[in-house]
PDB file of N, CA and C in Angstrom:
ATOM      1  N   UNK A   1     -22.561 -14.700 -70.937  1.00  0.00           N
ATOM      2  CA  UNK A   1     -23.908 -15.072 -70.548  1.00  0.00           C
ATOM      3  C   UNK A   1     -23.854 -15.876 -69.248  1.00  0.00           C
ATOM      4  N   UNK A   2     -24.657 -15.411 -68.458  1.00  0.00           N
ATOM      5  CA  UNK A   2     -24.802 -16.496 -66.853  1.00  0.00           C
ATOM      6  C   UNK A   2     -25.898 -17.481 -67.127  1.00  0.00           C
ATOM      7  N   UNK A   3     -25.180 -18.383 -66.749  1.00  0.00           N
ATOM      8  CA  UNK A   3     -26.283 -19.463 -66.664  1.00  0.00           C
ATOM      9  C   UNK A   3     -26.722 -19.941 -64.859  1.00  0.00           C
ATOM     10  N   UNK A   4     -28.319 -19.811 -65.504  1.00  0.00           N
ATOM     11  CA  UNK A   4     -29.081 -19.959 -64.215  1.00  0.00           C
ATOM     12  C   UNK A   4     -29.332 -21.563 -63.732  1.00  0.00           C
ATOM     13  N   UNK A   5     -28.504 -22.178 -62.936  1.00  0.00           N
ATOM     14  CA  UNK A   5     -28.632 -23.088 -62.605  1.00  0.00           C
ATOM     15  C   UNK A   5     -29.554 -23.448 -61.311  1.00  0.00           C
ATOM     16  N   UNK A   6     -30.580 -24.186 -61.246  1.00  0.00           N
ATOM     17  CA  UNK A   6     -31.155 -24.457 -59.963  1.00  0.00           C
ATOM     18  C   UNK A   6     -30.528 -25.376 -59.411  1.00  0.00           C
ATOM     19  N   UNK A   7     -30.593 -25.456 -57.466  1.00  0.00           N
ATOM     20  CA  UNK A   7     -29.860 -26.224 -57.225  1.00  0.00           C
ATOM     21  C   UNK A   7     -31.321 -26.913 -56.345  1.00  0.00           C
ATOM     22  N   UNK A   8     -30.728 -28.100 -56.137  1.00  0.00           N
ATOM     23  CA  UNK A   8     -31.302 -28.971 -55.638  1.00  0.00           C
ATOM     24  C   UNK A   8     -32.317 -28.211 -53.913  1.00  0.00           C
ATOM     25  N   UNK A   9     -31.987 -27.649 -53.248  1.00  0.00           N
ATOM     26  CA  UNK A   9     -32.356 -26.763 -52.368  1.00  0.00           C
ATOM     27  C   UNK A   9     -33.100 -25.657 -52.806  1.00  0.00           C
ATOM     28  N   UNK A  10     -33.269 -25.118 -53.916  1.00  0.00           N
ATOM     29  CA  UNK A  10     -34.168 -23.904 -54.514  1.00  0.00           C
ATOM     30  C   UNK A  10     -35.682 -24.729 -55.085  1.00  0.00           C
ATOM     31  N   UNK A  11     -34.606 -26.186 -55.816  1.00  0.00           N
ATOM     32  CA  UNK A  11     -35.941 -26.629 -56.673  1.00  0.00           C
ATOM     33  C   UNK A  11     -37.353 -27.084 -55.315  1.00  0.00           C
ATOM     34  N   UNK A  12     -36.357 -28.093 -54.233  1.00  0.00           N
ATOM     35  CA  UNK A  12     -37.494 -28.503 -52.708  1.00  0.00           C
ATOM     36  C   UNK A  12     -38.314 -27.117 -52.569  1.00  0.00           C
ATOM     37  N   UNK A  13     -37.747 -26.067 -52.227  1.00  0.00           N
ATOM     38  CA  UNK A  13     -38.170 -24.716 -51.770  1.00  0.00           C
ATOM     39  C   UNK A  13     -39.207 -24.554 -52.270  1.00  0.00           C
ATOM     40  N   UNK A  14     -38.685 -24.056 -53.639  1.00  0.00           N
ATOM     41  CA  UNK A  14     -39.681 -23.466 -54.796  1.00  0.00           C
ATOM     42  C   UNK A  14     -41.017 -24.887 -54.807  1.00  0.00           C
ATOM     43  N   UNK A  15     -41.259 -26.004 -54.717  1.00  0.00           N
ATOM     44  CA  UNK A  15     -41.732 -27.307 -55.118  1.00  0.00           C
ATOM     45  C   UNK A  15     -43.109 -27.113 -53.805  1.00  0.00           C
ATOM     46  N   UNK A  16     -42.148 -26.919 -52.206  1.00  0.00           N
ATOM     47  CA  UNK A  16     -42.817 -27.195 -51.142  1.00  0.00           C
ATOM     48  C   UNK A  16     -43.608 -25.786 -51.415  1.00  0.00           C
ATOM     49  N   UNK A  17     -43.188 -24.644 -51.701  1.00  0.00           N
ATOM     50  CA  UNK A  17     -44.037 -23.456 -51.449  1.00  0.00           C
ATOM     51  C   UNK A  17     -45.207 -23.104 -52.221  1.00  0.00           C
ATOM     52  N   UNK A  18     -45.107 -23.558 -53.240  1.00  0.00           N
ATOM     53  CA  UNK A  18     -45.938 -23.602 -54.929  1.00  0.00           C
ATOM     54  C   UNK A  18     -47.503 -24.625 -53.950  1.00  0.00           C
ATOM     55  N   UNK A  19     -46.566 -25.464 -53.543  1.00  0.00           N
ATOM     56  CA  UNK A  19     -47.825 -26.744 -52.777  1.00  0.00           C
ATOM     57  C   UNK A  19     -48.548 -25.965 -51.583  1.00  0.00           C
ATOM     58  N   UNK A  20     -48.186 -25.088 -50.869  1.00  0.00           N
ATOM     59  CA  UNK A  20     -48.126 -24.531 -49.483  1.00  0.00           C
ATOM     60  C   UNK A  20     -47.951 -25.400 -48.449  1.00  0.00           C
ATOM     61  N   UNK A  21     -46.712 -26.235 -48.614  1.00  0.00           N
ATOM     62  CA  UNK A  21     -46.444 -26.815 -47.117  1.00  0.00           C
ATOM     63  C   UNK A  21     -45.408 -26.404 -46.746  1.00  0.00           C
ATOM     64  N   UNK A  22     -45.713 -26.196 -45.345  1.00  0.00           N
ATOM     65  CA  UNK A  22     -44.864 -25.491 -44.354  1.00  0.00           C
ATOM     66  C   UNK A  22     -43.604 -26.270 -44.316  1.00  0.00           C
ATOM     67  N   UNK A  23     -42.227 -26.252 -44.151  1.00  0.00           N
ATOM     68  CA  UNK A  23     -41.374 -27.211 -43.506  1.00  0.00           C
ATOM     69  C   UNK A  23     -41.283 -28.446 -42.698  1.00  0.00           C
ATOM     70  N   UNK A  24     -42.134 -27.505 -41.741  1.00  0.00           N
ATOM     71  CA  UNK A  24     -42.582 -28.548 -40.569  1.00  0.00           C
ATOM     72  C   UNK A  24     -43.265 -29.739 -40.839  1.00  0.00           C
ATOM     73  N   UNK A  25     -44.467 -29.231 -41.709  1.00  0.00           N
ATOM     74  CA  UNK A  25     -46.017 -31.051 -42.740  1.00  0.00           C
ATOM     75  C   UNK A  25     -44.783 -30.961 -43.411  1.00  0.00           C
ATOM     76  N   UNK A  26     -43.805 -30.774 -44.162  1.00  0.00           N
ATOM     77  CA  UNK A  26     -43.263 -31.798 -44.930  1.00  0.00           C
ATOM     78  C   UNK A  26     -42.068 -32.602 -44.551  1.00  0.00           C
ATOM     79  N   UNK A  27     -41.470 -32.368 -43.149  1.00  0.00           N
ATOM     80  CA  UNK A  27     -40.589 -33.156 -42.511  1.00  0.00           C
ATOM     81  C   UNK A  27     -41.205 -34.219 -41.642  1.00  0.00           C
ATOM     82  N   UNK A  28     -42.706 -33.763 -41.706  1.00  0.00           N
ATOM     83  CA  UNK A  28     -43.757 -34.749 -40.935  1.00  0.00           C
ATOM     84  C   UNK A  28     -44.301 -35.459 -41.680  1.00  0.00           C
ATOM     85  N   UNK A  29     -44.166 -35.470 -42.581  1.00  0.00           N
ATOM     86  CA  UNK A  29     -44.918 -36.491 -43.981  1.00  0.00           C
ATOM     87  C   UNK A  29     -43.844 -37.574 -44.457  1.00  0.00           C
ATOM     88  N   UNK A  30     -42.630 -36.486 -44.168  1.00  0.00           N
ATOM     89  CA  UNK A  30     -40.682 -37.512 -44.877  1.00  0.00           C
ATOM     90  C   UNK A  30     -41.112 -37.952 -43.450  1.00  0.00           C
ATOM     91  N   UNK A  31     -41.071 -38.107 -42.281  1.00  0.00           N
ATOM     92  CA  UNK A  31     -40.189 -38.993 -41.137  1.00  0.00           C
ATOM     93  C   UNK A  31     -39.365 -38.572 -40.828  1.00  0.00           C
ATOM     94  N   UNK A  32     -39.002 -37.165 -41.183  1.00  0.00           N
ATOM     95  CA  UNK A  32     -37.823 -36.561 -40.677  1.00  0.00           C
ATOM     96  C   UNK A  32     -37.926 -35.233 -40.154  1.00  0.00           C
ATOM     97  N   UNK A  33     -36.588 -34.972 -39.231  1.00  0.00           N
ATOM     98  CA  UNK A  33     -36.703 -33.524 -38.384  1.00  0.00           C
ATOM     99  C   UNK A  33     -36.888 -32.520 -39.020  1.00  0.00           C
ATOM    100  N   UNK A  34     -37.666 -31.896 -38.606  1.00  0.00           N
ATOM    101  CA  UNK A  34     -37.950 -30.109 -38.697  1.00  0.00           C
ATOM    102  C   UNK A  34     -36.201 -29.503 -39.214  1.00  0.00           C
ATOM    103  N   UNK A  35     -35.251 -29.868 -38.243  1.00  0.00           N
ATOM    104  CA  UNK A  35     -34.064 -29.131 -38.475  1.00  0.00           C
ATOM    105  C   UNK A  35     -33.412 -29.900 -39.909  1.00  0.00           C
ATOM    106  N   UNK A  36     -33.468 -31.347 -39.706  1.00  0.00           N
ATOM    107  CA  UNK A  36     -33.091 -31.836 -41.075  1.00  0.00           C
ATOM    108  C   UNK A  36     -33.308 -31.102 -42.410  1.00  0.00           C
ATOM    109  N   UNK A  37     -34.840 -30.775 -42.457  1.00  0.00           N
ATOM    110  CA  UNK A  37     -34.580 -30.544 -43.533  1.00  0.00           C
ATOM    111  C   UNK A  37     -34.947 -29.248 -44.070  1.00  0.00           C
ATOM    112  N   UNK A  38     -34.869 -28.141 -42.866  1.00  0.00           N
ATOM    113  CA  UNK A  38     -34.367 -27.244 -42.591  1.00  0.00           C
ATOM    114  C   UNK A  38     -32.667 -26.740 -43.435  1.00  0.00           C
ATOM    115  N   UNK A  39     -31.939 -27.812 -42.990  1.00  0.00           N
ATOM    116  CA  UNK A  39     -30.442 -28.422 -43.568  1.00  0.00           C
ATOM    117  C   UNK A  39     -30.713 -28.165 -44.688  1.00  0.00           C
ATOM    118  N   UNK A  40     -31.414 -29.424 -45.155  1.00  0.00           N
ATOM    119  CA  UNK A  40     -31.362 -29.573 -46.653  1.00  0.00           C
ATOM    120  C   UNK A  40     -31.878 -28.300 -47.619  1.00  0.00           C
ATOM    121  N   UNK A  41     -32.327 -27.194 -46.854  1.00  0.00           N
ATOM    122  CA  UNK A  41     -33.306 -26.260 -47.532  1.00  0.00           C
ATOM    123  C   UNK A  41     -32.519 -25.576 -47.836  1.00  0.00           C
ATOM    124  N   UNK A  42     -31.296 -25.625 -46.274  1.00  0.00           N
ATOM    125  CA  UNK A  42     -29.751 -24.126 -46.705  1.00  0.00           C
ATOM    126  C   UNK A  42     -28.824 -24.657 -47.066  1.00  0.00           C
ATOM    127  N   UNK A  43     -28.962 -25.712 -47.729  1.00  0.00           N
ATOM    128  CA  UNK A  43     -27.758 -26.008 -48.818  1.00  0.00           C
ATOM    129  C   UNK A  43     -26.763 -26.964 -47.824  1.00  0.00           C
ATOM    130  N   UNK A  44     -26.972 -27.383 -46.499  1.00  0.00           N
ATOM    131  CA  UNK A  44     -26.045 -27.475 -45.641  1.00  0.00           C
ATOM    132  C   UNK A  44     -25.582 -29.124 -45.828  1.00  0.00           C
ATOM    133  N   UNK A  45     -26.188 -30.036 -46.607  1.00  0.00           N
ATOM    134  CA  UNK A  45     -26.548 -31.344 -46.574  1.00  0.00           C
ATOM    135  C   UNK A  45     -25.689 -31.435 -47.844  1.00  0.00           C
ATOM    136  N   UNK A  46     -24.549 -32.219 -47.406  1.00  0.00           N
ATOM    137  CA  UNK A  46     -23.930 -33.033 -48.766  1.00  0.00           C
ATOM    138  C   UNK A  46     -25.001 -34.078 -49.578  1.00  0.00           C
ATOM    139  N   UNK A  47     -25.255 -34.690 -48.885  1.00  0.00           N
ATOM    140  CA  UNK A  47     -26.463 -35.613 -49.283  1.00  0.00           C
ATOM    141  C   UNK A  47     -28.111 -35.277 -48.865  1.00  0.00           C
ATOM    142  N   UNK A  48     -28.303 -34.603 -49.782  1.00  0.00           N
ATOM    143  CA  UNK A  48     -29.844 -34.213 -48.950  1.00  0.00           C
ATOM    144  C   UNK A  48     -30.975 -35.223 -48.483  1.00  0.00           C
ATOM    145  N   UNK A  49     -31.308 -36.491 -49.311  1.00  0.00           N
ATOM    146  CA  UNK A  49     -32.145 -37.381 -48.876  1.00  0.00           C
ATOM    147  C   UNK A  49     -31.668 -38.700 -49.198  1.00  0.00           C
ATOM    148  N   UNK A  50     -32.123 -39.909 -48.910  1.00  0.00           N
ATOM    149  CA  UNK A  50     -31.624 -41.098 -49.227  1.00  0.00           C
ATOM    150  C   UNK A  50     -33.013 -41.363 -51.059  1.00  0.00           C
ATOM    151  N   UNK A  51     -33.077 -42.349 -51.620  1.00  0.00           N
ATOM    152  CA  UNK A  51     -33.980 -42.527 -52.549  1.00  0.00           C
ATOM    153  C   UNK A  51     -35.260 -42.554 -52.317  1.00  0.00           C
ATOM    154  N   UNK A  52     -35.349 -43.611 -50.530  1.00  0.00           N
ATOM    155  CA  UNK A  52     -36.623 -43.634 -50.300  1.00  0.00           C
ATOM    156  C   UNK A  52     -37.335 -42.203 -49.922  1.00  0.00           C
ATOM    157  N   UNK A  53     -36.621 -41.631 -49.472  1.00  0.00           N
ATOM    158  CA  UNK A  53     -37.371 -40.378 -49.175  1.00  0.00           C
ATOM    159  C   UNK A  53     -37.502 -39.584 -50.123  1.00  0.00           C
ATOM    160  N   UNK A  54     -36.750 -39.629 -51.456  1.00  0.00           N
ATOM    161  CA  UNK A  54     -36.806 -38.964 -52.496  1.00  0.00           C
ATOM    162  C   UNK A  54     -37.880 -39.549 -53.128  1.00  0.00           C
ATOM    163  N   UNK A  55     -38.531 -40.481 -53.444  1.00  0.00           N
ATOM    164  CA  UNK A  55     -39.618 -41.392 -54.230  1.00  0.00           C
ATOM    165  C   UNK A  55     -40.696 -40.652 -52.834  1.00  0.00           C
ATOM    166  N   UNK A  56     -40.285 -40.989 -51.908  1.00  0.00           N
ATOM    167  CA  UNK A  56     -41.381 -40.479 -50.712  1.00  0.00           C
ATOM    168  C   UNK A  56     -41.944 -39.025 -51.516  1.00  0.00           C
ATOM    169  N   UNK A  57     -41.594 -37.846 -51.367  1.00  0.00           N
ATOM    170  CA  UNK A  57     -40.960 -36.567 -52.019  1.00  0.00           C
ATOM    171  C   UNK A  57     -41.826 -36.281 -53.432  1.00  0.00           C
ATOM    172  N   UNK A  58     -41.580 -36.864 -54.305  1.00  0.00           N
ATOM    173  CA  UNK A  58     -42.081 -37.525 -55.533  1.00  0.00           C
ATOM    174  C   UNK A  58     -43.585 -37.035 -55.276  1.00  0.00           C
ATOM    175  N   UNK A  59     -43.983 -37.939 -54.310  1.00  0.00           N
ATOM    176  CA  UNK A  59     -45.752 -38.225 -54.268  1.00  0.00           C
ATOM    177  C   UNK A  59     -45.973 -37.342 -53.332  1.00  0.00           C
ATOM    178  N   UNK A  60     -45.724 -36.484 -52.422  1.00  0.00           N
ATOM    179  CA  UNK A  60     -45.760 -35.560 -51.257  1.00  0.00           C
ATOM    180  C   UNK A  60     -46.531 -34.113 -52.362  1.00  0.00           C
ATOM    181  N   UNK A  61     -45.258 -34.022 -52.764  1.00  0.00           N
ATOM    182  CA  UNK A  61     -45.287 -32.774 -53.515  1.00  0.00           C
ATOM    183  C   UNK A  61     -45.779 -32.982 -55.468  1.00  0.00           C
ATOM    184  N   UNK A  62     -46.148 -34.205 -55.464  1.00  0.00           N
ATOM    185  CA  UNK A  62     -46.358 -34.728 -57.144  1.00  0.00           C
ATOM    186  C   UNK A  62     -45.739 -34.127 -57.948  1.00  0.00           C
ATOM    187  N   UNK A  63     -44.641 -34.351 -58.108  1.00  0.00           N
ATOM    188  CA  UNK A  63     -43.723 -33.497 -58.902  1.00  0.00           C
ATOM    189  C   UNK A  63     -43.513 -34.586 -60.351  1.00  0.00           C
ATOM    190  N   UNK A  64     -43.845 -33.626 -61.467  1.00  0.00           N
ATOM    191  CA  UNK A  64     -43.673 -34.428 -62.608  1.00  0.00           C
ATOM    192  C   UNK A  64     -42.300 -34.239 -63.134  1.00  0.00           C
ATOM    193  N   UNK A  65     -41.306 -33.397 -62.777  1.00  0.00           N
ATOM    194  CA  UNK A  65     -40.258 -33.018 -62.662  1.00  0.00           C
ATOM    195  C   UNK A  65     -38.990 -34.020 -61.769  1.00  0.00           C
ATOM    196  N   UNK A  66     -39.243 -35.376 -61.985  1.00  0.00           N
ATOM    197  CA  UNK A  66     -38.618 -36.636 -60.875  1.00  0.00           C
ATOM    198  C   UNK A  66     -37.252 -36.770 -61.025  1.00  0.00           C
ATOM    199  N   UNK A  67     -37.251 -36.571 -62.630  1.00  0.00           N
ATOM    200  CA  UNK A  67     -35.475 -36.758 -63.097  1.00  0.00           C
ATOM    201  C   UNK A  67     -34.801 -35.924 -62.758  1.00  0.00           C
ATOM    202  N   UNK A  68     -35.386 -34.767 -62.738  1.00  0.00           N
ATOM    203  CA  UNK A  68     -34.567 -33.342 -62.627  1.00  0.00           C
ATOM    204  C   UNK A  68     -34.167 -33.097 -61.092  1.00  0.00           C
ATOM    205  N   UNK A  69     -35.334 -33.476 -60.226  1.00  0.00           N
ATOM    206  CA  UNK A  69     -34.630 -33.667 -58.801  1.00  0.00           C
ATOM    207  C   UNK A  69     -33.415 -34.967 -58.641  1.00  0.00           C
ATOM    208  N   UNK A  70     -33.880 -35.663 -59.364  1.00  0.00           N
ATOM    209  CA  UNK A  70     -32.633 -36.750 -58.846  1.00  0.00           C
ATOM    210  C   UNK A  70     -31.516 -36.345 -59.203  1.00  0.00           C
ATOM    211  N   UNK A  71     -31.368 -35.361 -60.470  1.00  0.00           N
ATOM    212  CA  UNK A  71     -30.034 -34.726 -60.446  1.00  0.00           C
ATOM    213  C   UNK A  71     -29.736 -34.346 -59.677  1.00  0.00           C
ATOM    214  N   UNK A  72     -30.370 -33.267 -59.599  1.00  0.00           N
ATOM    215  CA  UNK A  72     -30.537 -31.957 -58.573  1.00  0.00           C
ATOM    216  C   UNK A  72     -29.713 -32.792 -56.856  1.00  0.00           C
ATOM    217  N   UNK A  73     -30.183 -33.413 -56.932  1.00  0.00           N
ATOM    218  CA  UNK A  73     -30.156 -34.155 -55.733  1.00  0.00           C
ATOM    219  C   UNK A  73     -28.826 -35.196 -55.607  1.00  0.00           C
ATOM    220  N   UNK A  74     -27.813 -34.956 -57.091  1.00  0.00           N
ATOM    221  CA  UNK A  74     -27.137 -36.232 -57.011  1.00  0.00           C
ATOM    222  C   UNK A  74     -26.866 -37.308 -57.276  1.00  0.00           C
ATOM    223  N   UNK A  75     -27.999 -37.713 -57.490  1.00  0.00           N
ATOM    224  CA  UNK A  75     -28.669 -39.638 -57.282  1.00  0.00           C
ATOM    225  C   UNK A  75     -28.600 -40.046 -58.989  1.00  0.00           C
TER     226      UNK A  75
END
């Protein structure tokens, strides 16, 4: 049996697109670059966000799903 694991980069994806924000309003809402988190979208980011931007993140996209990103994410 395969197990379907989401990774921290599918769950942002899937989270920002469900909301319809573009990359761009949501690297403009974090304080951060277009390419950053661009990064973080292709998996390229050992560390994808610091906490504050993850709590930032949280309320951007209202995700009732908070624990599961902080895995997702590492933290």
């Amino acid at each position: 049996m395969v197990e379907n694991k989401l990774s921290f980069r599918e769950f942002l994806q899937n989270k920002r697109e469900s909301k319809r924000i573009t990359m761009r309003q949501l690297a403009e809402k974090l304080s951060i670059s277009a390419p950053f988190l661009i990064d973080v979208e292709k998996d390229r980011r050992n560390s994808p966000m610091d906490m504050e931007k993850l709590n930032l993140l949280k309320e951007i996209l209202e995700l009732d799903e908070y624990q599961l990103m902080l895995n997702l994410a590492g933290k």
